[in-house]
C-alpha atoms as a PDB file:
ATOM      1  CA  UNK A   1     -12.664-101.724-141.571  1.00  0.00           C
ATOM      2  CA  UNK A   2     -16.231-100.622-142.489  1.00  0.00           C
ATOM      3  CA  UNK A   3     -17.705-100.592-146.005  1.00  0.00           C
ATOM      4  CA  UNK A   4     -19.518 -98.443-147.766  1.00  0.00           C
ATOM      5  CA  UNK A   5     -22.971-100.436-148.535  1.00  0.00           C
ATOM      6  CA  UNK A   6     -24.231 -98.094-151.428  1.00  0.00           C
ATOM      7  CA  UNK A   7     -22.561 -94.975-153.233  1.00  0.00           C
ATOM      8  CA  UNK A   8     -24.495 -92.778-155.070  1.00  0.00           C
ATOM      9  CA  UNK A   9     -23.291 -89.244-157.567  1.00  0.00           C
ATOM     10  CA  UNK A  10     -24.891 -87.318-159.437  1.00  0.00           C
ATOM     11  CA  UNK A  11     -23.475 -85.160-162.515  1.00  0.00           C
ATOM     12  CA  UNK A  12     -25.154 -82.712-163.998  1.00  0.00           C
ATOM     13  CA  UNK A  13     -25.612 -82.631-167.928  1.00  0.00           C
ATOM     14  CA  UNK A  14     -24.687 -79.406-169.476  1.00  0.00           C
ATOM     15  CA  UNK A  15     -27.390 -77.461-171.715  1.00  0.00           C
ATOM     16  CA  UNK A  16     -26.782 -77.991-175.092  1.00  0.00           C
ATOM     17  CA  UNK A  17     -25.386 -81.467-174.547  1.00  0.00           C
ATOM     18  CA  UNK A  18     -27.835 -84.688-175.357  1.00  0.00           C
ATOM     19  CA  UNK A  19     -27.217 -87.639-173.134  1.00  0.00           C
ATOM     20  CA  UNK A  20     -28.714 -91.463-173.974  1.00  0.00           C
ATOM     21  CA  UNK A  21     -28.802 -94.669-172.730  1.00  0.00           C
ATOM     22  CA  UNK A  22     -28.963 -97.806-174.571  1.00  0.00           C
ATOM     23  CA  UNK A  23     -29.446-100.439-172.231  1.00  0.00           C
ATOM     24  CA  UNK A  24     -27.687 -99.716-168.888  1.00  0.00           C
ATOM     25  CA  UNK A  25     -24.100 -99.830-170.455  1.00  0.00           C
ATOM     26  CA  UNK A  26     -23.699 -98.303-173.723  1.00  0.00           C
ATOM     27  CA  UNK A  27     -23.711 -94.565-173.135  1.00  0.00           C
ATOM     28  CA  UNK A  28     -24.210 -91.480-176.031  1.00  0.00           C
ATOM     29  CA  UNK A  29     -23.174 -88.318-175.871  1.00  0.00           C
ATOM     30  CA  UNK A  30     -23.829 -85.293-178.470  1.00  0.00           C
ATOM     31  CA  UNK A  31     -23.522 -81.674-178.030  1.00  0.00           C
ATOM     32  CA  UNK A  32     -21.461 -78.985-179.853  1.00  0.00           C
ATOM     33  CA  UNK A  33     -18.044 -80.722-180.286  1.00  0.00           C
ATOM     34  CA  UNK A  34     -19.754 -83.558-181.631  1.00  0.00           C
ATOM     35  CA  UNK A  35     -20.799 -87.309-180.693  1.00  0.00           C
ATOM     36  CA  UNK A  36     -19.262 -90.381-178.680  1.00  0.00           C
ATOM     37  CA  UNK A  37     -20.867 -93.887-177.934  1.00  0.00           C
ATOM     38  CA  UNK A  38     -18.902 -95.420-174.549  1.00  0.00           C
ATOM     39  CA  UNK A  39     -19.599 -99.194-173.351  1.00  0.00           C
ATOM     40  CA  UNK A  40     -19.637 -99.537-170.149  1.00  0.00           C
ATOM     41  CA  UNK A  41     -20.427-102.964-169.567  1.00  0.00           C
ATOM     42  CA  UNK A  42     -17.348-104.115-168.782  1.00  0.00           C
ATOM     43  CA  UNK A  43     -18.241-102.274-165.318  1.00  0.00           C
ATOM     44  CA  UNK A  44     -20.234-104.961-162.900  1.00  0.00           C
ATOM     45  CA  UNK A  45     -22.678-103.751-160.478  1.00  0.00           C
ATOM     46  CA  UNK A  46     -22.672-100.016-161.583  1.00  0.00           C
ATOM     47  CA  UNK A  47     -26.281 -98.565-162.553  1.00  0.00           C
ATOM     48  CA  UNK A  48     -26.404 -95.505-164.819  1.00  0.00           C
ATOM     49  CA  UNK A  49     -29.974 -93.218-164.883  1.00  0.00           C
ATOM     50  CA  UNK A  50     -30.463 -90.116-166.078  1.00  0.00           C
ATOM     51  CA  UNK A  51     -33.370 -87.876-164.439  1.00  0.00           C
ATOM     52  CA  UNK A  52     -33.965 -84.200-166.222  1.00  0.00           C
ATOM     53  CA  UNK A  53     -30.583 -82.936-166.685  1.00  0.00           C
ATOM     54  CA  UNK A  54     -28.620 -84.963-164.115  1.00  0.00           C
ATOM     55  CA  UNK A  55     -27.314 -88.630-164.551  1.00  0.00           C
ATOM     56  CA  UNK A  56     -27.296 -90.810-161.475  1.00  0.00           C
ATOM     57  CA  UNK A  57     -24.674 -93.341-160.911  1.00  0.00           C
ATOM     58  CA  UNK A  58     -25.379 -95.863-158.248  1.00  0.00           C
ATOM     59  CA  UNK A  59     -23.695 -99.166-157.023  1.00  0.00           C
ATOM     60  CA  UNK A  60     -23.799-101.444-153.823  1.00  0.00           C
ATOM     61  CA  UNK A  61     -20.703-102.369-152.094  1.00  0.00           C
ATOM     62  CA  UNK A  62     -18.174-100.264-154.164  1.00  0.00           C
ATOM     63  CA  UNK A  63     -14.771-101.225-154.322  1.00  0.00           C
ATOM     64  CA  UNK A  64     -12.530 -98.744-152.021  1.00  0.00           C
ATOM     65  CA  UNK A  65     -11.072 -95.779-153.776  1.00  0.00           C
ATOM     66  CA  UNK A  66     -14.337 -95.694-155.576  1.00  0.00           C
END
């Protein structure tokens, strides 16, 4: 069975909406309906960016069904 060696998605941020990072895990939303803080660092080996109005999700050697 091959594996995937690196996976990579994009999702754009919608205008209006304000997107931040703290770290590489703890991730803030705020826009309209108000705010929410997510950790993520219970996720291994999953990199979070965000580039103009798109954030970038990124990981080597995802798990299938990923």
């Amino acid at each position: 069975m091959v594996k995937t060696a690196f996976f990579k998605e994009e999702m754009e941020i919608p205008e209006g909406v304000n997107v931040s990072l703290d770290g590489n895990h703890h991730i803030t939303v705020k826009g309209p309906n108000g705010k929410i803080t997510k950790d993520f660092s219970h996720v291994r080996g999953i990199n979070v960016e965000i580039e103009g109005n798109k954030m970038i999700f990124t990981t080597h050697f995802p798990k299938s069904g990923t």
